[in-house]
Structures are given as structure tokens and as C-alpha cells.
N, C-alpha and C. Protein backbone atom coordinates (compact mmCIF):
# COMPACT_ATOMS: atom_id res chain seq x y z
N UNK A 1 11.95 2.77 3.14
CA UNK A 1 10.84 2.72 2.20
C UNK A 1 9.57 2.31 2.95
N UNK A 2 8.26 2.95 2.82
CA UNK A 2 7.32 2.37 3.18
C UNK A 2 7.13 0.89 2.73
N UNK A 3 5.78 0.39 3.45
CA UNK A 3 4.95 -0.65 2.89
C UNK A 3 4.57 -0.63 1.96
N UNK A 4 4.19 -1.43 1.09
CA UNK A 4 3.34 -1.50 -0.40
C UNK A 4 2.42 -1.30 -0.75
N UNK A 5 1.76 -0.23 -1.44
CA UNK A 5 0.67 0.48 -0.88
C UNK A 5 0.07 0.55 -2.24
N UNK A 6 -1.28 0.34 -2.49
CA UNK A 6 -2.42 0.38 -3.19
C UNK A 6 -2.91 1.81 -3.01
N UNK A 7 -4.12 1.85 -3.69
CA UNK A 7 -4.88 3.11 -3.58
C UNK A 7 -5.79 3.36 -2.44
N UNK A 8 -6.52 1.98 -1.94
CA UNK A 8 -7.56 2.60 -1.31
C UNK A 8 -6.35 2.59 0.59
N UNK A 9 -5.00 2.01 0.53
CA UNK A 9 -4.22 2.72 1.45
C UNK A 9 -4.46 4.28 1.73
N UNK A 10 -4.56 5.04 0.49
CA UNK A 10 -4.34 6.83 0.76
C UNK A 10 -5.22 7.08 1.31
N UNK A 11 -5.36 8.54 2.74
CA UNK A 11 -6.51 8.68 3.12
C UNK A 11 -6.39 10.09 3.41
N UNK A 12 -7.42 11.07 2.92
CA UNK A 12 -7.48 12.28 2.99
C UNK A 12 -7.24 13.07 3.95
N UNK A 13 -5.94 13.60 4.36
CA UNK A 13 -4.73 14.32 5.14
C UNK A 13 -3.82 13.83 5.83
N UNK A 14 -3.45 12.66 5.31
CA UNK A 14 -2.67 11.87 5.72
C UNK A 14 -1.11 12.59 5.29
N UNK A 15 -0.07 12.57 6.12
CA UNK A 15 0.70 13.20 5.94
C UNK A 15 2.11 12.03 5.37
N UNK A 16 2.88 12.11 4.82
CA UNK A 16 3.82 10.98 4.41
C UNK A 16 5.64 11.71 3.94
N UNK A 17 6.15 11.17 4.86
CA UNK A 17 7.60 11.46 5.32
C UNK A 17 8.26 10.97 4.15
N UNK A 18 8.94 11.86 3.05
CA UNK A 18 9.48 11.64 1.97
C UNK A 18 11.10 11.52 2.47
N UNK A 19 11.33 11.84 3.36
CA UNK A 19 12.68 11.95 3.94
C UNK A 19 13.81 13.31 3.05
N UNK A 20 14.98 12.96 3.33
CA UNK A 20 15.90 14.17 3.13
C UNK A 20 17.01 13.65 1.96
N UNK A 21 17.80 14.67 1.72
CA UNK A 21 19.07 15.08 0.36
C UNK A 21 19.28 16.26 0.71
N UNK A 22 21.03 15.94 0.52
CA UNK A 22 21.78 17.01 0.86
C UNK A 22 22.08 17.46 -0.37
N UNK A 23 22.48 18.41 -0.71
CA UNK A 23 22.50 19.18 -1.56
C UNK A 23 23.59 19.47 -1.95
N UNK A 24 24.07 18.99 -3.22
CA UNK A 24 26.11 19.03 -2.80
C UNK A 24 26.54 20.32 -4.65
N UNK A 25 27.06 21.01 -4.54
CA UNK A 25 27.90 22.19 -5.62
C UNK A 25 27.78 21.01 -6.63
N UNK A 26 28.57 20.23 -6.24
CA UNK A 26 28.78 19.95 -7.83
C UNK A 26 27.65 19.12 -8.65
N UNK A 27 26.37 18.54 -8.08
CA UNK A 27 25.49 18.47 -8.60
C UNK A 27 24.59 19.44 -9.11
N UNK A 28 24.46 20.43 -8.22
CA UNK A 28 24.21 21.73 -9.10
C UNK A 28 24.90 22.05 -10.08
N UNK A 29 26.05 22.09 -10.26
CA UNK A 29 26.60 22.85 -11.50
C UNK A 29 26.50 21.63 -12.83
N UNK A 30 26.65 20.23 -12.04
CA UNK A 30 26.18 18.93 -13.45
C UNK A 30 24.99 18.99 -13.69
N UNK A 31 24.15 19.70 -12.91
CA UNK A 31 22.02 19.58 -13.38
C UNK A 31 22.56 20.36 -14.77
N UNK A 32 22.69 21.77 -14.11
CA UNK A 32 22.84 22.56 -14.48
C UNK A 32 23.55 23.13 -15.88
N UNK A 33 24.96 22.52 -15.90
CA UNK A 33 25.60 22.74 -16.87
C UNK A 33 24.80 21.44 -18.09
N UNK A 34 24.07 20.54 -17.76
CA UNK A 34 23.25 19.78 -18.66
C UNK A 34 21.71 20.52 -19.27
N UNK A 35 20.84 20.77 -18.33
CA UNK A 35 19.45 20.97 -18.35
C UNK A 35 19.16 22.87 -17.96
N UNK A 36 20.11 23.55 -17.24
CA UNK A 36 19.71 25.09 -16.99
C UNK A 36 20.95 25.79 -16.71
N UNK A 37 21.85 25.52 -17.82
CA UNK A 37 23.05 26.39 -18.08
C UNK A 37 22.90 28.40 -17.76
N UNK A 38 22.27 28.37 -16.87
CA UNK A 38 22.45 30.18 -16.36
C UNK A 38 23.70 30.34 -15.21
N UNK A 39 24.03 31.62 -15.42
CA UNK A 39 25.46 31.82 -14.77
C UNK A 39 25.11 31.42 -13.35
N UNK A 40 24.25 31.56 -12.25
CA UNK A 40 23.75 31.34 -10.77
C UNK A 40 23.69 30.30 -10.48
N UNK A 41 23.60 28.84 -11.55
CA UNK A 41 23.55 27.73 -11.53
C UNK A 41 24.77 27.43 -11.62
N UNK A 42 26.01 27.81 -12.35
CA UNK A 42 26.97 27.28 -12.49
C UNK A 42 28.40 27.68 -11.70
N UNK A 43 28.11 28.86 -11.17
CA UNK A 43 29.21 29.62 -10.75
C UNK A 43 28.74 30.15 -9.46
N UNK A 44 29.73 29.83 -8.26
CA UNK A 44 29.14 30.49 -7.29
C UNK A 44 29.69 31.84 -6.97
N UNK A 45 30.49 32.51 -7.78
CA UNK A 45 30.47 34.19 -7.60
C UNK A 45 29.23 34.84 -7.95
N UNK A 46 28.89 33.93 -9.02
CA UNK A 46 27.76 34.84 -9.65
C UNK A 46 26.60 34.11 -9.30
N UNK A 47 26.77 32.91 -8.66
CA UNK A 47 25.59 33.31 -7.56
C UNK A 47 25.27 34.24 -6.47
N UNK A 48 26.01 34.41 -6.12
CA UNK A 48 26.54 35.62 -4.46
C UNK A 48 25.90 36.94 -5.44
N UNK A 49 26.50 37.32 -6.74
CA UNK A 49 26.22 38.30 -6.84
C UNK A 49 24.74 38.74 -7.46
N UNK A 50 23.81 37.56 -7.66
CA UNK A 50 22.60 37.40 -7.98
C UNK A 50 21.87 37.54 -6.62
N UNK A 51 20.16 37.75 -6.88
CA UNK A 51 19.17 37.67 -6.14
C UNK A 51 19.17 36.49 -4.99
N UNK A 52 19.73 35.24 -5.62
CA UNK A 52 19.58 34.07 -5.12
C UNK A 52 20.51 34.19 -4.34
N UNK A 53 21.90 34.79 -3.94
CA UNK A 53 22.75 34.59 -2.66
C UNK A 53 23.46 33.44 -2.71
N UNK A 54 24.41 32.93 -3.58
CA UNK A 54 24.87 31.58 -3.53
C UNK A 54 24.54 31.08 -4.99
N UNK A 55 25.44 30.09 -5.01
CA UNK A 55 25.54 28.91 -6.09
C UNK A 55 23.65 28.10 -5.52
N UNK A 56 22.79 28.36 -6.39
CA UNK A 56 21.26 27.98 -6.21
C UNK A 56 21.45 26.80 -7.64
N UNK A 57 20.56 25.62 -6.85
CA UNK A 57 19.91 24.91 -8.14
C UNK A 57 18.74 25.07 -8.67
N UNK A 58 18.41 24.98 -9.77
CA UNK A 58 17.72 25.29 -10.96
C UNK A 58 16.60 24.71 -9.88
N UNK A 59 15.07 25.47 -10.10
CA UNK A 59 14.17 24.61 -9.53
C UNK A 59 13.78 23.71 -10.25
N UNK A 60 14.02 23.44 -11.47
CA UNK A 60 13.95 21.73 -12.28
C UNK A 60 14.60 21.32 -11.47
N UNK A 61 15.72 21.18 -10.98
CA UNK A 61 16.89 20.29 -10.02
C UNK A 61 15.86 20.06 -8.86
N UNK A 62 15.33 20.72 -7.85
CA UNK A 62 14.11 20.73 -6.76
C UNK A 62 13.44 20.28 -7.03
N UNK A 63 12.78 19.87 -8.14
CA UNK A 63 11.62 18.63 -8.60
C UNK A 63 12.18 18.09 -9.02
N UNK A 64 13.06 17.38 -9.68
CA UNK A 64 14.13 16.49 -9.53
C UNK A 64 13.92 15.89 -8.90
N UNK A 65 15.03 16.49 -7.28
CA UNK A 65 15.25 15.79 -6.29
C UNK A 65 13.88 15.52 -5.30
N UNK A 66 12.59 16.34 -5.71
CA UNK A 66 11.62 15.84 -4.82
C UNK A 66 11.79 14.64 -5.41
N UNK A 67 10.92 14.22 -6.91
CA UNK A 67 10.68 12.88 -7.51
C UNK A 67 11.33 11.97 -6.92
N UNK A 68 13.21 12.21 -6.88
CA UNK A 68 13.86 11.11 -6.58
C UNK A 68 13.27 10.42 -4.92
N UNK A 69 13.18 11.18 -4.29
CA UNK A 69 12.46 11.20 -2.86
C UNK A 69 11.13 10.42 -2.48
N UNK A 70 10.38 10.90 -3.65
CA UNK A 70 9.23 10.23 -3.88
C UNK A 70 9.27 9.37 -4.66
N UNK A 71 10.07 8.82 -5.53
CA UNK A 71 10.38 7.14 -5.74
C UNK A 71 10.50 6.52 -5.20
N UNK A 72 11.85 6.45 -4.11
CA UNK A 72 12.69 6.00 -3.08
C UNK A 72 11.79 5.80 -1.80
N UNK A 73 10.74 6.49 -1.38
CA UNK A 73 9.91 6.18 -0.11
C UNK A 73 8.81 6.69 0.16
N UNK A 74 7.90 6.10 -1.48
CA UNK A 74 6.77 5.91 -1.48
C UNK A 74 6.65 5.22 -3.00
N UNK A 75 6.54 5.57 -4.18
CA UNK A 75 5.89 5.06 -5.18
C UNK A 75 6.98 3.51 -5.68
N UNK A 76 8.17 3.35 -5.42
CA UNK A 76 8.77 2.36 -5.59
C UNK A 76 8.07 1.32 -5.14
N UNK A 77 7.27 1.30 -3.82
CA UNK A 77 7.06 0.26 -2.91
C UNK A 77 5.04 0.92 -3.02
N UNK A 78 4.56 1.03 -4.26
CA UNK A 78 3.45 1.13 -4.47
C UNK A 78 2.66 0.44 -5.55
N UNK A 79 1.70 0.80 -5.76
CA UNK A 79 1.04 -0.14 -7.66
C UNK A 79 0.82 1.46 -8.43
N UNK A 80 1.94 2.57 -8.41
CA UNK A 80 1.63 3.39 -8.76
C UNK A 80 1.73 3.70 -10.41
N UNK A 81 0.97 4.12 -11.27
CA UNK A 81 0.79 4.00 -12.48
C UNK A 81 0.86 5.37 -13.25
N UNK A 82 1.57 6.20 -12.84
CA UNK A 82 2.10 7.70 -13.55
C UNK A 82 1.19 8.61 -12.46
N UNK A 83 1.37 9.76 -13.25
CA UNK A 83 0.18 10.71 -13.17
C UNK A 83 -0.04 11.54 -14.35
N UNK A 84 -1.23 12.05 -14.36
CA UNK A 84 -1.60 12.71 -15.67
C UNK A 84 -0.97 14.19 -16.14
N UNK A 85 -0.31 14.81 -15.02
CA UNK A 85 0.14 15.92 -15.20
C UNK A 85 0.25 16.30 -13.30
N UNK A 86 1.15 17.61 -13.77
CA UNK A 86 1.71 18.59 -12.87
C UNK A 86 0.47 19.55 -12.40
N UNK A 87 -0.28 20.20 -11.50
CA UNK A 87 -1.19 21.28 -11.59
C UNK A 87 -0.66 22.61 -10.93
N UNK A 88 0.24 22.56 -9.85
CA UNK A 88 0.88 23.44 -9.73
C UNK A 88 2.62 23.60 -9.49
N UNK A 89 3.20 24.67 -9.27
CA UNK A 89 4.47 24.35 -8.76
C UNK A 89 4.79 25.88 -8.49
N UNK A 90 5.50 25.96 -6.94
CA UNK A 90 5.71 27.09 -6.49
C UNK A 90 7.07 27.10 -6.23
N UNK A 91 8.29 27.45 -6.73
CA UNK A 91 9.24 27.82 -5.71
C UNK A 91 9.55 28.98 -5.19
N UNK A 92 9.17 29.12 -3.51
CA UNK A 92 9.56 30.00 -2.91
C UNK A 92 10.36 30.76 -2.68
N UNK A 93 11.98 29.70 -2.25
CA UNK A 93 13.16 30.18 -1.81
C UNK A 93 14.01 29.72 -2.59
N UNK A 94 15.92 30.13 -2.73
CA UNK A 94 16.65 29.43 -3.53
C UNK A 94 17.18 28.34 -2.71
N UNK A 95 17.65 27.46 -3.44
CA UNK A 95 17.98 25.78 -2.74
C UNK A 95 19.28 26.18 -3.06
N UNK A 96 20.43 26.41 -1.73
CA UNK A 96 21.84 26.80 -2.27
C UNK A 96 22.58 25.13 -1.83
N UNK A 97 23.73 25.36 -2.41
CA UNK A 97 24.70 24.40 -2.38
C UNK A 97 24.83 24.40 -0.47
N UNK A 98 24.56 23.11 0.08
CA UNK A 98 24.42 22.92 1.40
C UNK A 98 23.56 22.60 2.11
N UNK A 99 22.48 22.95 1.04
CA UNK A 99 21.06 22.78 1.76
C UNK A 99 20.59 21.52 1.89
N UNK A 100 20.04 20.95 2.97
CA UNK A 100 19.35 19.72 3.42
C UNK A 100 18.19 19.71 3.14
N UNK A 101 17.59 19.27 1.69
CA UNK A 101 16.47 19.06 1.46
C UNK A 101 15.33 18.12 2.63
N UNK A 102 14.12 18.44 3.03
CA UNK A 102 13.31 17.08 3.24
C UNK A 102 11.59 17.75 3.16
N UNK A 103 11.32 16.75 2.70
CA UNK A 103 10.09 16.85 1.64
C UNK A 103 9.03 15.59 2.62
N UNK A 104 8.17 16.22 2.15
CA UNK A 104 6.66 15.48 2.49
C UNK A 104 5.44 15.39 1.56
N UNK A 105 4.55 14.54 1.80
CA UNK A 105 3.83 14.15 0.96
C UNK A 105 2.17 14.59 1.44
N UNK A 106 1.63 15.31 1.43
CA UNK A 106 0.10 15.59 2.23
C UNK A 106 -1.17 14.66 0.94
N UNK A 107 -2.19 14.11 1.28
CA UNK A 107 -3.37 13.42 0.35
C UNK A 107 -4.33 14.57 0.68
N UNK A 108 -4.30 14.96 -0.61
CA UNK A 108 -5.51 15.98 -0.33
C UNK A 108 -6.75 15.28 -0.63
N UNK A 109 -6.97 14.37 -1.66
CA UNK A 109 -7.86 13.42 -1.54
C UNK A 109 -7.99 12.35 -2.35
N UNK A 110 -8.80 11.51 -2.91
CA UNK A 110 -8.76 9.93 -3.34
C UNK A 110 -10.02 10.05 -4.38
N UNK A 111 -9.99 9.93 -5.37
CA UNK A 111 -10.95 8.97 -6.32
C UNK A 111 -10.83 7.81 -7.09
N UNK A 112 -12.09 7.40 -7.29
CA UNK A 112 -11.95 6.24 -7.96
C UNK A 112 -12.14 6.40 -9.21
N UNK A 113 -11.82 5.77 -10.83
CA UNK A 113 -11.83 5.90 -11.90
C UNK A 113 -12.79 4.80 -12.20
N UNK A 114 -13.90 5.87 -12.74
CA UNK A 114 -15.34 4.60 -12.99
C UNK A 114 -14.76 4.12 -14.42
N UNK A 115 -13.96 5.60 -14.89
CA UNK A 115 -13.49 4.67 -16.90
C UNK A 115 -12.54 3.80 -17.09
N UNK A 116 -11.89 3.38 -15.34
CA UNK A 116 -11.09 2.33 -15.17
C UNK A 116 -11.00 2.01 -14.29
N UNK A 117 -11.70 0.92 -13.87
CA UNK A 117 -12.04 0.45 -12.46
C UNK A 117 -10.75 0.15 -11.51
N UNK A 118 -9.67 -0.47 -12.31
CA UNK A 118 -8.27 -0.91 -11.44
C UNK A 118 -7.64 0.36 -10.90
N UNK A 119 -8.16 1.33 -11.37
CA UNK A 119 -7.06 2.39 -11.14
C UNK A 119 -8.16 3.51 -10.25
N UNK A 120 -7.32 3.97 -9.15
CA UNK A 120 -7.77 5.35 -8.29
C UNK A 120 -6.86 6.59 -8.54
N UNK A 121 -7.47 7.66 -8.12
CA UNK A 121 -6.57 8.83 -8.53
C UNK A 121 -6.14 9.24 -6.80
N UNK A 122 -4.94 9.91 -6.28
CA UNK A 122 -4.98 9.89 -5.33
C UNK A 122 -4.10 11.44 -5.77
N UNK A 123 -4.93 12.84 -4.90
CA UNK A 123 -4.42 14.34 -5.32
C UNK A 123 -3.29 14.69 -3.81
N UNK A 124 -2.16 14.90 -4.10
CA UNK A 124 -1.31 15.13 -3.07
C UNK A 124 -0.73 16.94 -3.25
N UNK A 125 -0.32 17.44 -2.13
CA UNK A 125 0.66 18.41 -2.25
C UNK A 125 1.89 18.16 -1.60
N UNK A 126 3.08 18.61 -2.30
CA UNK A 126 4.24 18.17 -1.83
C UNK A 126 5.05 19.12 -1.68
N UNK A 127 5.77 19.41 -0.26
CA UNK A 127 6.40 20.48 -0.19
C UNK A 127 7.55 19.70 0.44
N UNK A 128 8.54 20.91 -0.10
CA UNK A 128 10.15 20.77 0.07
C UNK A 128 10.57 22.09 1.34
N UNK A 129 11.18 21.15 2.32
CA UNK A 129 11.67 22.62 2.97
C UNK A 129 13.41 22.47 3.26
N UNK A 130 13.68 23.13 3.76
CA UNK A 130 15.47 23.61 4.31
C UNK A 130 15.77 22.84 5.50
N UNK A 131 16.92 22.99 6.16
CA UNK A 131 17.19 22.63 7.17
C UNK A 131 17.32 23.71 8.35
N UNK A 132 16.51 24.82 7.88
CA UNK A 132 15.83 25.70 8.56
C UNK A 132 14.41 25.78 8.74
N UNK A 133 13.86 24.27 7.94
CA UNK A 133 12.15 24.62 7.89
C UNK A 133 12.01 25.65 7.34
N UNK A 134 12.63 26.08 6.21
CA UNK A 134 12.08 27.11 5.46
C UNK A 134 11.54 26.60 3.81
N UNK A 135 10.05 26.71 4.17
CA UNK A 135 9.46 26.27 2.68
C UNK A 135 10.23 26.71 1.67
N UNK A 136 10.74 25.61 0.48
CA UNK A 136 11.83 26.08 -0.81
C UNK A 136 10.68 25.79 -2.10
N UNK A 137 9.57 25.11 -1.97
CA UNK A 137 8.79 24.19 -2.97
C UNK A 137 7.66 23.80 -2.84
N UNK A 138 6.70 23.63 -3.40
CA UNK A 138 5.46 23.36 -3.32
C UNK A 138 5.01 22.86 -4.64
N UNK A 139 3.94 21.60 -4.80
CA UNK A 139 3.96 21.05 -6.10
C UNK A 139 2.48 20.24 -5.58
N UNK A 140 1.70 20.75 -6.36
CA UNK A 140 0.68 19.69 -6.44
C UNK A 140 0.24 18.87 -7.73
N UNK A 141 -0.24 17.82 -7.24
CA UNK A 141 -0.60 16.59 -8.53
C UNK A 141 -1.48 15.55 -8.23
N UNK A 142 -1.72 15.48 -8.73
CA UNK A 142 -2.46 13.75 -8.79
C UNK A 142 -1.70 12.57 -9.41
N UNK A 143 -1.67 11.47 -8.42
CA UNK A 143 -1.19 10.24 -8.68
C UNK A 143 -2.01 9.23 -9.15
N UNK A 144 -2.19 8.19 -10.36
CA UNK A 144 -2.82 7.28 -10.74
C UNK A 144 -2.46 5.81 -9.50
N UNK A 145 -3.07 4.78 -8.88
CA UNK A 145 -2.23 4.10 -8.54
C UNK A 145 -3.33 3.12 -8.42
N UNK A 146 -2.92 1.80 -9.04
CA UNK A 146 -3.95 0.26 -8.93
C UNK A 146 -4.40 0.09 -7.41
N UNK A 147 -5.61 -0.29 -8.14
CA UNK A 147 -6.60 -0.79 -6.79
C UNK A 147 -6.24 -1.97 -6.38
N UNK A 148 -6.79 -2.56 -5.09
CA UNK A 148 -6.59 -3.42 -4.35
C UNK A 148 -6.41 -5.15 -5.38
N UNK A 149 -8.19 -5.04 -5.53
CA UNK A 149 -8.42 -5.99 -6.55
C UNK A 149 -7.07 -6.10 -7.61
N UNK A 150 -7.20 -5.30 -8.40
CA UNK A 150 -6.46 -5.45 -9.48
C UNK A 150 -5.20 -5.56 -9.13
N UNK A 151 -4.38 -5.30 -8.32
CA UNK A 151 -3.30 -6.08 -7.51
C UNK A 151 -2.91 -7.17 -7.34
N UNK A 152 -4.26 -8.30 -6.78
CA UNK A 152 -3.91 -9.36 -6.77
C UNK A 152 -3.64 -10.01 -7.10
């Protein structure tokens, strides 16, 4: 886990190591058989015989497992205070049963909230790749997270 990090910590292109998750069948088929019951999610024949090539998790499951990533080693060990919404989300490739997720965090940039002084907005993109370095995900957002002051 990082250090404990405030807002005016973030600094525009700063890059931040979300680390990795392996990717195991039968969590795909429990996302899945809960939240995106389609045959490619649940069955790996009929993944093989789909577009996706394999038993693939739902890309809800891929933002999922980014979030969990980005709890775990960064916003756990922050003054982070939600965010207001999602602005984009790309998935590229399918995430099959095996795959070694690892994800990163880029600051695209930092404001401050004049209609709430404790709080900064800090805009990130977050991409997920393979254990081929092959981009699977892309997600941008903005993070709310307490200022220094208001910390103390």
C-alpha cells in the first residue's frame, strides 16, 4: 500500500502502480452467474466458441477488479471522498480465465473545489493490461479527496 496521501500529494502525470490479480474460472463464472449471466461468462465451451476465445469475464468483473486494486494500493491509505461519476470506459480485449491483471493509475490533473474548500478533485486514467502488456481496459474519472488542512 502506498503512503497516506491527501490531495495536494497528486501531481499532473504522475504515474501510480496499482499492482496485479490473477484471474481465476471460477470467479468468473461466480461474477457472472450473479451480476452477467451470458453463456461466455459462464461456460468455457461457449466461450471458445464466441468472439472472445475462452471463458472471458464480464467487463463489470474488470472494473471490479480494477476498484479492488485501487482500494488496496491507493485510496485505502488516502483522505479519499468518492467520486462524482465514471466519464469514460473502454474495454479493448477479453480478460480470459488466466489472465494476470495489473493496472495503473496516470493524474491527468488536480483541482481545487472553491464550493468546498477541504476537498480537491484529482482526474486520473486507469488502464488495465495482460500479462502480455496487452491493453484489456481503460477508465477515466475524477477522484474527490480531502485537503491537507482539513486532514489535520
Amino acid at each position: 500500500m502506498t503512503a497516506f496521501r491527501t490531495f495536494e500529494d497528486f501531481r499532473e502525470g504522475e504515474e501510480i502502480d496499482l499492482g496485479t490479480k490473477l484471474v481465476t474460472a471460477d470467479e468468473i463464472i461466480a461474477f457472472a452467474g450473479e451480476f452477467d449471466p451470458q453463456p461466455f461468462h459462464l461456460d468455457e465451451a461457449a466461450g471458445k466458441a464466441s468472439m472472445l476465445g475462452g471463458l472471458a469475464a464480464s467487463g463489470w468483473h474488470t472494473i471490479a477488479m480494477l476498484m479492488r486494486l485501487l482500494c488496496d494500493n491507493l485510496l485505502l491509505a488516502s483522505t479519499c471522498m468518492g467520486s462524482p461519476g465514471v466519464d469514460k470506459v473502454v474495454w479493448k480485449r477479453p480478460v480470459l480465465a488466466g489472465d494476470e491483471l495489473h493496472a495503473t493509475a496516470k493524474v491527468l490533473g488536480t483541482r481545487e473545489l472553491k464550493s468546498k474548500p477541504g476537498l480537491g478533485v484529482v482526474r486520473f486514467v486507469f488502464t488495465v493490461s495482460n500479462q502480455r502488456g496487452e491493453m484489456v481496459m481503460t477508465q477515466e474519472n475524477a477522484i474527490l479527496f480531502g485537503r491537507e488542512e482539513a486532514a489535520a
